[in-house]
Structure formats: structure tokens, C-alpha cells
PDB file of N, CA and C in Angstrom:
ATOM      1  N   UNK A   1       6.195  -9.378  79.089  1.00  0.00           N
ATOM      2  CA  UNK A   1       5.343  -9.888  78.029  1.00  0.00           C
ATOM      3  C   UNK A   1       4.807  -8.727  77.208  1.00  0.00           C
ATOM      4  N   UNK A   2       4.830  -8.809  75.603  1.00  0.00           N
ATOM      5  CA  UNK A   2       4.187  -7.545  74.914  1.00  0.00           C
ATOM      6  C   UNK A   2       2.983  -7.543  75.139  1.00  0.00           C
ATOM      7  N   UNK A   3       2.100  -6.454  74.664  1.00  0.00           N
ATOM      8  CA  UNK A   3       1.072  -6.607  74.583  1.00  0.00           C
ATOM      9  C   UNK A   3       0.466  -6.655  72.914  1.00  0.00           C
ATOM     10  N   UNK A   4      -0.248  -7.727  72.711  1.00  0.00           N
ATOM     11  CA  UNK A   4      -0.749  -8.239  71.131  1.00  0.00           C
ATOM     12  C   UNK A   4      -1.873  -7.047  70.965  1.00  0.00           C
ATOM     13  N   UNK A   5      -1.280  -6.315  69.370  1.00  0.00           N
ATOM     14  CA  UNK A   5      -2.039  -5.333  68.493  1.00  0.00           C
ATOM     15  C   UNK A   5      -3.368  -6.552  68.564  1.00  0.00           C
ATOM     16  N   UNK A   6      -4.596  -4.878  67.855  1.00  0.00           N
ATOM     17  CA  UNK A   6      -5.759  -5.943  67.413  1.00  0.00           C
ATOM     18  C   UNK A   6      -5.348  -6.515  66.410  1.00  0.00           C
ATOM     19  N   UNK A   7      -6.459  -7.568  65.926  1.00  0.00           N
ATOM     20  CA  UNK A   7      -6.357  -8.204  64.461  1.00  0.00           C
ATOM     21  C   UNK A   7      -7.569  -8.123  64.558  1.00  0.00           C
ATOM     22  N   UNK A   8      -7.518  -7.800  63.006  1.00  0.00           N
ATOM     23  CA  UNK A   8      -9.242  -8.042  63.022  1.00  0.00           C
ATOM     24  C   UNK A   8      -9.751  -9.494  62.746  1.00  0.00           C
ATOM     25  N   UNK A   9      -8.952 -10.752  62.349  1.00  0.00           N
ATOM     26  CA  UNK A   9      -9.316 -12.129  62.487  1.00  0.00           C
ATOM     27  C   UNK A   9      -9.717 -12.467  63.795  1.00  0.00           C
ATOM     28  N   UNK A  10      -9.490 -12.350  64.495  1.00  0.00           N
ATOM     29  CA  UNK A  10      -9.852 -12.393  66.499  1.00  0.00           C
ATOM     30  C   UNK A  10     -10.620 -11.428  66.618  1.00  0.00           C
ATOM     31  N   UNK A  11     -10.913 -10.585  66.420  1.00  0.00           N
ATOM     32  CA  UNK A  11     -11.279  -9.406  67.065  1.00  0.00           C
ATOM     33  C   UNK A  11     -12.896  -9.004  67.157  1.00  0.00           C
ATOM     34  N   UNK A  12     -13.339 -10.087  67.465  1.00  0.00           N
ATOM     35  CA  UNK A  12     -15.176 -10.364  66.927  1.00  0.00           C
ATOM     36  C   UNK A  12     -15.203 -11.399  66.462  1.00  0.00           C
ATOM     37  N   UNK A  13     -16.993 -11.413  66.792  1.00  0.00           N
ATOM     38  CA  UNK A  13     -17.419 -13.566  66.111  1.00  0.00           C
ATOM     39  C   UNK A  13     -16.857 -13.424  64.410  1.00  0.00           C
ATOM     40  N   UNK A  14     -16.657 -14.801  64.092  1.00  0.00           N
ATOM     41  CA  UNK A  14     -15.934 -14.966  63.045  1.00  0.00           C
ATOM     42  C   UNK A  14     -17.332 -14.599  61.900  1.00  0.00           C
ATOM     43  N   UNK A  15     -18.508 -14.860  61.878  1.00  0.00           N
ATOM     44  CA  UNK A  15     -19.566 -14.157  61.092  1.00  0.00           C
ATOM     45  C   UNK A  15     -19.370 -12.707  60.741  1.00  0.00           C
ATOM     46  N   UNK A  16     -18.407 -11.871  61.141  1.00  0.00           N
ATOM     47  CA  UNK A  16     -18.226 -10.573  61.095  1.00  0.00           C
ATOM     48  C   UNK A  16     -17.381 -10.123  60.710  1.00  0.00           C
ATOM     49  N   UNK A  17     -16.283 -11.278  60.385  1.00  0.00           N
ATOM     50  CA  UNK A  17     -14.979 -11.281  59.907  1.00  0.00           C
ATOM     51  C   UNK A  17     -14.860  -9.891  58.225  1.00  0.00           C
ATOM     52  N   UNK A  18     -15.964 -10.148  57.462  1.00  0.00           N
ATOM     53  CA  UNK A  18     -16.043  -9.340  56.442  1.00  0.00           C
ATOM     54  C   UNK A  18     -16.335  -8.419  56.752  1.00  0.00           C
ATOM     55  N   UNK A  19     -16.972  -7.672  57.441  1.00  0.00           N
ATOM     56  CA  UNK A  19     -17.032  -6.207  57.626  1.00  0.00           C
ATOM     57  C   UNK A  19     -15.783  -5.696  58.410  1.00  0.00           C
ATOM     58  N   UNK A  20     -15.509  -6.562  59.518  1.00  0.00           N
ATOM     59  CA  UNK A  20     -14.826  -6.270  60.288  1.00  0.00           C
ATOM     60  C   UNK A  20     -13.713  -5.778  59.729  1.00  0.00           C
ATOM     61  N   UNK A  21     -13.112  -6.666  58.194  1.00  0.00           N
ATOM     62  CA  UNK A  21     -12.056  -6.723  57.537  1.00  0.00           C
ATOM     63  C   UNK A  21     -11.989  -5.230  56.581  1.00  0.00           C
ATOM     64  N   UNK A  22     -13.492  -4.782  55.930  1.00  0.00           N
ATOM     65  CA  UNK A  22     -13.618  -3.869  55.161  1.00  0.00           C
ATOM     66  C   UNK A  22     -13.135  -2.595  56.232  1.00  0.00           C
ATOM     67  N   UNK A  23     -14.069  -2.633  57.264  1.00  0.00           N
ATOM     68  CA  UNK A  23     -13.549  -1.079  57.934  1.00  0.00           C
ATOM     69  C   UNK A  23     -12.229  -1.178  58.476  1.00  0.00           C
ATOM     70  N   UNK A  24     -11.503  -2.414  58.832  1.00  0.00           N
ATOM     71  CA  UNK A  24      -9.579  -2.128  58.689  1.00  0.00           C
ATOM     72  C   UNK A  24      -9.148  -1.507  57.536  1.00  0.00           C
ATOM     73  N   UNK A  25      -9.621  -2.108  56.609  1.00  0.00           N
ATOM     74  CA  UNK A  25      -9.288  -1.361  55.078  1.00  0.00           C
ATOM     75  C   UNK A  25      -9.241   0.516  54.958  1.00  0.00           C
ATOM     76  N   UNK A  26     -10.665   0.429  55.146  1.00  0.00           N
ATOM     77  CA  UNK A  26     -11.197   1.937  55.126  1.00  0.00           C
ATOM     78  C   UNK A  26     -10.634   2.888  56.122  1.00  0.00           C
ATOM     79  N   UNK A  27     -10.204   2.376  57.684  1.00  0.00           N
ATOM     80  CA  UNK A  27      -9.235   2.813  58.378  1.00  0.00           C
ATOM     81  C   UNK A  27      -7.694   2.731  58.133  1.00  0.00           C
ATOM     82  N   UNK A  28      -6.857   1.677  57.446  1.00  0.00           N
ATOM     83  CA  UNK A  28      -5.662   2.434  57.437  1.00  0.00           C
ATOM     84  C   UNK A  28      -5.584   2.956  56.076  1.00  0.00           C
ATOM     85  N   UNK A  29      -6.572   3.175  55.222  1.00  0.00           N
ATOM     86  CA  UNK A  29      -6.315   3.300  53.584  1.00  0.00           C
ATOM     87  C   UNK A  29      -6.577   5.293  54.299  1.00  0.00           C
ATOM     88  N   UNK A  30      -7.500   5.395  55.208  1.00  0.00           N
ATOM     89  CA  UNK A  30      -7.536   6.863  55.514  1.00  0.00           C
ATOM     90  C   UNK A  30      -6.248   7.233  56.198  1.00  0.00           C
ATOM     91  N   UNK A  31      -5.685   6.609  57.319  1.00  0.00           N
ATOM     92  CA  UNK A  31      -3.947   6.769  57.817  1.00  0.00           C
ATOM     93  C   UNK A  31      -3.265   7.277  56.739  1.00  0.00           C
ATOM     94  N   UNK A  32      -3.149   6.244  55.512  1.00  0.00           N
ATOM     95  CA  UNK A  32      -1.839   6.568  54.725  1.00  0.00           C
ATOM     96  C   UNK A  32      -2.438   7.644  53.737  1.00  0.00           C
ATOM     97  N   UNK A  33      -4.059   7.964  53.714  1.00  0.00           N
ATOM     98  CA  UNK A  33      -3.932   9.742  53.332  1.00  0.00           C
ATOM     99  C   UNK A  33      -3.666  10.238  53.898  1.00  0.00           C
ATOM    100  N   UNK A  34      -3.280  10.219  55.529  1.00  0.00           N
ATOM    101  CA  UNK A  34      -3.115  11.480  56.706  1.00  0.00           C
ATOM    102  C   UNK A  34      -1.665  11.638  56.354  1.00  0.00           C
ATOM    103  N   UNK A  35      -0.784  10.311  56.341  1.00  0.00           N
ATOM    104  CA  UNK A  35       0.660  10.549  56.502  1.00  0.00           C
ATOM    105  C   UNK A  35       1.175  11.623  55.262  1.00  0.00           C
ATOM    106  N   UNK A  36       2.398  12.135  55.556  1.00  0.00           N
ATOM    107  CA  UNK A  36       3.330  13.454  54.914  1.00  0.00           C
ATOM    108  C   UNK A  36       3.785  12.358  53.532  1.00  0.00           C
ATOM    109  N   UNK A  37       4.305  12.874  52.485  1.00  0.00           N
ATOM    110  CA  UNK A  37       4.410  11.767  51.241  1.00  0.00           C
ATOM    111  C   UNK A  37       5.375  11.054  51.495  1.00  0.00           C
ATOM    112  N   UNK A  38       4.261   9.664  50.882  1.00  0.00           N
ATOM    113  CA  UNK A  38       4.773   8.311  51.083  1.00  0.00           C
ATOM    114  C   UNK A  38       5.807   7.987  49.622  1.00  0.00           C
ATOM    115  N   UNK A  39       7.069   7.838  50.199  1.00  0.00           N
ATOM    116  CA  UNK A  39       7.990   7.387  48.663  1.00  0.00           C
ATOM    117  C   UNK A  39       7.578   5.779  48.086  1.00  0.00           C
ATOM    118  N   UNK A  40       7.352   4.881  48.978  1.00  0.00           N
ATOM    119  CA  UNK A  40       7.213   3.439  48.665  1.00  0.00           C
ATOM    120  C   UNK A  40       6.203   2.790  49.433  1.00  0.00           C
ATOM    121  N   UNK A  41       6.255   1.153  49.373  1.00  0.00           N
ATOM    122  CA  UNK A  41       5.585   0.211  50.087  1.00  0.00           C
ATOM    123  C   UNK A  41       5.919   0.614  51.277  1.00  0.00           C
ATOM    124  N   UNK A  42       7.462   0.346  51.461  1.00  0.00           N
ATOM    125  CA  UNK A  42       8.035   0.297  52.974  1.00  0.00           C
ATOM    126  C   UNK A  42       7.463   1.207  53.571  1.00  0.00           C
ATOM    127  N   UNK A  43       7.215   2.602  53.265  1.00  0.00           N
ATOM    128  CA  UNK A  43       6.540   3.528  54.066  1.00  0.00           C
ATOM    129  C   UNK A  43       5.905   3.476  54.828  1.00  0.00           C
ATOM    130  N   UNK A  44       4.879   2.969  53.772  1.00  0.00           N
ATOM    131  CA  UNK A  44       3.481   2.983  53.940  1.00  0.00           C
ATOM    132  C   UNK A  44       3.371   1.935  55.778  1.00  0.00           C
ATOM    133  N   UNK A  45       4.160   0.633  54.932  1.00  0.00           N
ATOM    134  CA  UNK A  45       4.426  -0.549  56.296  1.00  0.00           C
ATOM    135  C   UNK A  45       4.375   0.387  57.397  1.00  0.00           C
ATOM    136  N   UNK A  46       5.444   1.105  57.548  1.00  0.00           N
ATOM    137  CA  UNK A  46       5.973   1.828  59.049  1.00  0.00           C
ATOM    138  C   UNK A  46       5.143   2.923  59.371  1.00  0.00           C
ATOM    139  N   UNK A  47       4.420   3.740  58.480  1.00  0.00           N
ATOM    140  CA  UNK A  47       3.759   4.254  58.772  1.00  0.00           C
ATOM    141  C   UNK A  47       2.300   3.887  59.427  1.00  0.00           C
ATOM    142  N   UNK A  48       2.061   2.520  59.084  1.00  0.00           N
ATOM    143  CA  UNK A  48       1.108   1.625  59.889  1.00  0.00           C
ATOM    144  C   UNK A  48       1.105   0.973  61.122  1.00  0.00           C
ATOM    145  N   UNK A  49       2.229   0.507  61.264  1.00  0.00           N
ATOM    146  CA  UNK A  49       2.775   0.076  62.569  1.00  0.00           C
ATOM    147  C   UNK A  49       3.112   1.385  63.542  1.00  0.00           C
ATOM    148  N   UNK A  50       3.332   2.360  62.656  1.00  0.00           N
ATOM    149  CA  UNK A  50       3.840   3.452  63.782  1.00  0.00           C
ATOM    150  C   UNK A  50       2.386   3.852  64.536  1.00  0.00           C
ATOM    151  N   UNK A  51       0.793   3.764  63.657  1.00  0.00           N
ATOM    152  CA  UNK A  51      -0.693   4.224  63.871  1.00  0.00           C
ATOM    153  C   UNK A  51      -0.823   3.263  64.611  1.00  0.00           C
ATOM    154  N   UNK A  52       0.186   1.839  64.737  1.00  0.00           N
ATOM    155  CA  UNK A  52      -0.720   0.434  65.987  1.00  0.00           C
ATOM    156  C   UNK A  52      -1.559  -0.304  65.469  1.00  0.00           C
ATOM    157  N   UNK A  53      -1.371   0.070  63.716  1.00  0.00           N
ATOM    158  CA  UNK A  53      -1.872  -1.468  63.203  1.00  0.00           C
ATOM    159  C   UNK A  53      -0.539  -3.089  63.542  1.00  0.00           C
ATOM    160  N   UNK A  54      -1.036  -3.764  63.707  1.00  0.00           N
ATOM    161  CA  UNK A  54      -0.625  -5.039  63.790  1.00  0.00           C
ATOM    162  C   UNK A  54       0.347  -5.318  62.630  1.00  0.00           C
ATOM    163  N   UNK A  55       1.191  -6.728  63.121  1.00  0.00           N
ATOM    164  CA  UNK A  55       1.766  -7.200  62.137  1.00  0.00           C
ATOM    165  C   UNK A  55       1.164  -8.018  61.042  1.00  0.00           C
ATOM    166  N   UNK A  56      -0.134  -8.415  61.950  1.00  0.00           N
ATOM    167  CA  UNK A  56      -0.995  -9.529  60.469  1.00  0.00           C
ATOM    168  C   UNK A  56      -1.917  -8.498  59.644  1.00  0.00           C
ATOM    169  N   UNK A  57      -2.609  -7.810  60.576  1.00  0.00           N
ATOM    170  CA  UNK A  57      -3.541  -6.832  59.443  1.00  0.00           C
ATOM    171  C   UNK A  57      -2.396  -5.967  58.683  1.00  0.00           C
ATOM    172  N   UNK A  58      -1.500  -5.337  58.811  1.00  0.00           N
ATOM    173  CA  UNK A  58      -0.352  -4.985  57.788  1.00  0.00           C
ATOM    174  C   UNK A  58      -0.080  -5.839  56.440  1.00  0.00           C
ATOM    175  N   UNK A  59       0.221  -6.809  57.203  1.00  0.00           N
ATOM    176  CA  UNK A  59       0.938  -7.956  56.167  1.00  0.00           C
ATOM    177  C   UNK A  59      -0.309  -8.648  55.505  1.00  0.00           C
ATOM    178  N   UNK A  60      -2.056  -8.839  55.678  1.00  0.00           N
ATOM    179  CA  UNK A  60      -2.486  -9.357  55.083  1.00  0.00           C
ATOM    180  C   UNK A  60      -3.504  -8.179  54.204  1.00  0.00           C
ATOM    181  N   UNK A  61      -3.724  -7.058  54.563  1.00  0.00           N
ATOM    182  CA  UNK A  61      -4.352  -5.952  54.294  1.00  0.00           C
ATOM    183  C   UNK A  61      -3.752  -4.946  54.079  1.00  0.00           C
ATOM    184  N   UNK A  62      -2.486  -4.382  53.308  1.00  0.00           N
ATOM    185  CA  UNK A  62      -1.974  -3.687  52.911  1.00  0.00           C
ATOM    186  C   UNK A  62      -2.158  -2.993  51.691  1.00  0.00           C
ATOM    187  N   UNK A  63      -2.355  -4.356  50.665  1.00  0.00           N
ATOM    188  CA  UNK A  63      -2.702  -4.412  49.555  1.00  0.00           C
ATOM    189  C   UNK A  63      -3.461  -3.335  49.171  1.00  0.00           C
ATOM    190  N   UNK A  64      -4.721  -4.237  50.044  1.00  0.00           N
ATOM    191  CA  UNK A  64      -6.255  -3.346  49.744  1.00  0.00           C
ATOM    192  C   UNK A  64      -6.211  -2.183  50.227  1.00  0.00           C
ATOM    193  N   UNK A  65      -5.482  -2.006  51.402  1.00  0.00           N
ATOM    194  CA  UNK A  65      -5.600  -0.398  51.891  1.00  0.00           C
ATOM    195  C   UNK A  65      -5.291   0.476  50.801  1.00  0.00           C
ATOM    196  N   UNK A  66      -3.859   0.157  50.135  1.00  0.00           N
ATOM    197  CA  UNK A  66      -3.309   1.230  49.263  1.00  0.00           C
ATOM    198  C   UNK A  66      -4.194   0.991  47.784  1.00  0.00           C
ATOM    199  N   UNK A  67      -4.666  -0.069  47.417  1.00  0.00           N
ATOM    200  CA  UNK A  67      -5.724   0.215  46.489  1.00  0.00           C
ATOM    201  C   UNK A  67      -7.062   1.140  46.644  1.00  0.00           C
ATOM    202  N   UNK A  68      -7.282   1.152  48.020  1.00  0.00           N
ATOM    203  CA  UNK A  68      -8.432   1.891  48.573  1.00  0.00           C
ATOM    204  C   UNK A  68      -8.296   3.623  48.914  1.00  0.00           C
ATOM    205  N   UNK A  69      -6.738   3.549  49.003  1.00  0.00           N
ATOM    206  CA  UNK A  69      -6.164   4.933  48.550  1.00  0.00           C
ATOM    207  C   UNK A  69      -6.481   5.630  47.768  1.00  0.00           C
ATOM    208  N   UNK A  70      -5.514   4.824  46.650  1.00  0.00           N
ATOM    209  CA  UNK A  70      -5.347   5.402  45.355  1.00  0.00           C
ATOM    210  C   UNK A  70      -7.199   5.585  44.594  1.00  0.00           C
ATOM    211  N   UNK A  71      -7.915   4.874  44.958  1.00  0.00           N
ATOM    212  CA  UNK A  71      -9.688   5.366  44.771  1.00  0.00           C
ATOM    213  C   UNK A  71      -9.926   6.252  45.243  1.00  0.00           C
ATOM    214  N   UNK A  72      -9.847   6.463  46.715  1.00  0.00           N
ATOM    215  CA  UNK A  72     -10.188   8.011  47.044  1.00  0.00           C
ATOM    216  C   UNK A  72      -9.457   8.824  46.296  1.00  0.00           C
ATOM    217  N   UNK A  73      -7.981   8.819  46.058  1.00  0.00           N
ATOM    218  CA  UNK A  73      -7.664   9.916  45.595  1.00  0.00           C
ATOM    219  C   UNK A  73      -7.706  10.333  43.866  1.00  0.00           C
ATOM    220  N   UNK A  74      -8.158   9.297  43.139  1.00  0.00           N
ATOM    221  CA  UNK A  74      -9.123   9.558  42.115  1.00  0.00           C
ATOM    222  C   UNK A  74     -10.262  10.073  42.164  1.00  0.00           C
ATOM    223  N   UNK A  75     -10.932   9.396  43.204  1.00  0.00           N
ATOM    224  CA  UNK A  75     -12.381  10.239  43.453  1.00  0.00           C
ATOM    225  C   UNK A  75     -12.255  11.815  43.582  1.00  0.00           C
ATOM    226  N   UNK A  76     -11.251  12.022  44.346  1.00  0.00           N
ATOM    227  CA  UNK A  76     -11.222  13.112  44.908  1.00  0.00           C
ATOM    228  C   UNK A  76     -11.049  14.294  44.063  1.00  0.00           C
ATOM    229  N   UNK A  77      -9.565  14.075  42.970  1.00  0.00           N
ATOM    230  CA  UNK A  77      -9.357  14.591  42.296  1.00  0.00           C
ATOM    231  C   UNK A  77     -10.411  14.820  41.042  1.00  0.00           C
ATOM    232  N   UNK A  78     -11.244  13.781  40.532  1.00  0.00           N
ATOM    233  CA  UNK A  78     -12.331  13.806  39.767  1.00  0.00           C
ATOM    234  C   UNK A  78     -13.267  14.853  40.301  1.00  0.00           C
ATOM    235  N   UNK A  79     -13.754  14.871  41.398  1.00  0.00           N
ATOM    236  CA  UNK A  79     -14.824  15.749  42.183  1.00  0.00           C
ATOM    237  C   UNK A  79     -14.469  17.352  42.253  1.00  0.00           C
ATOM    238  N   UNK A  80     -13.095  17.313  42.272  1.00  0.00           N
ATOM    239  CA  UNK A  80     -12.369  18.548  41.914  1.00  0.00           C
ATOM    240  C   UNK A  80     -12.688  19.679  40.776  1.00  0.00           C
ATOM    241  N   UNK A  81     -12.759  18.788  39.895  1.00  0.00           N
ATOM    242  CA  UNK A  81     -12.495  18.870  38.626  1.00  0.00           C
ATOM    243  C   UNK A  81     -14.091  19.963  38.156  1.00  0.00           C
TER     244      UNK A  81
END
């Protein structure tokens, strides 16, 4: 029998579901700054699953992660500046 990744839908009372959901965000959106350069989506995917995110927080929070990226790394570069 495998053993089931977290999700963050299960993973705490459902009242908590929104935070719970923001710091998945804020955690793999920091992963895919750690990873070596990402060419595409697909990457990004495998590079998430390879960190032991899940197949549902992948597939339903991907989005936002890499939008939450690409902010830091505006921020970042702005702060640079």
C-alpha cells in the first residue's frame, strides 16, 4: 500500500483550510526559487513532486505558486535596484 502525500484539504479542521492553503503556496512558490532553471510548467510539476508535494496540491495550487514566484522575483529584483 503507498503511503498518501499531505494535502492541505485534509490536513487540518476545514476552518483553516485558507491559511492552510496560503502557506502551501508560499512553500512550494519558495521550492521552485530553490530549483536550478526551470524551462516550463512541466518542470516546475516534477520538480514538486520530486520536494513530496502531492498530486492534488500540485494540480490544484500550481497556478498560484508560480504566480507567487514570479512576485518575489519582481520584488526582489526591484529591491535590487
Amino acid at each position: 500500500m503507498t503511503d498518501p502525500r499531505p494535502n492541505y484539504l485534509f490536513d487540518g479542521p476545514l476552518y483553516q483550510e485558507a491559511e492552510r492553503r496560503a502557506e502551501r503556496i508560499l512553500e512550494m512558490a519558495a521550492a521552485l526559487l530553490e530549483a536550478p532553471a526551470l524551462v516550463d510548467r512541466d518542470d516546475e510539476i516534477r520538480i514538486l513532486r520530486q520536494r513530496g508535494y502531492g498530486v492534488v496540491d500540485v494540480a490544484m495550487l500550481l497556478d498560484d505558486a508560480r504566480y507567487e514566484k514570479h512576485q518575489q522575483l519582481v520584488a526582489k529584483v526591484i529591491s535590487d535596484e
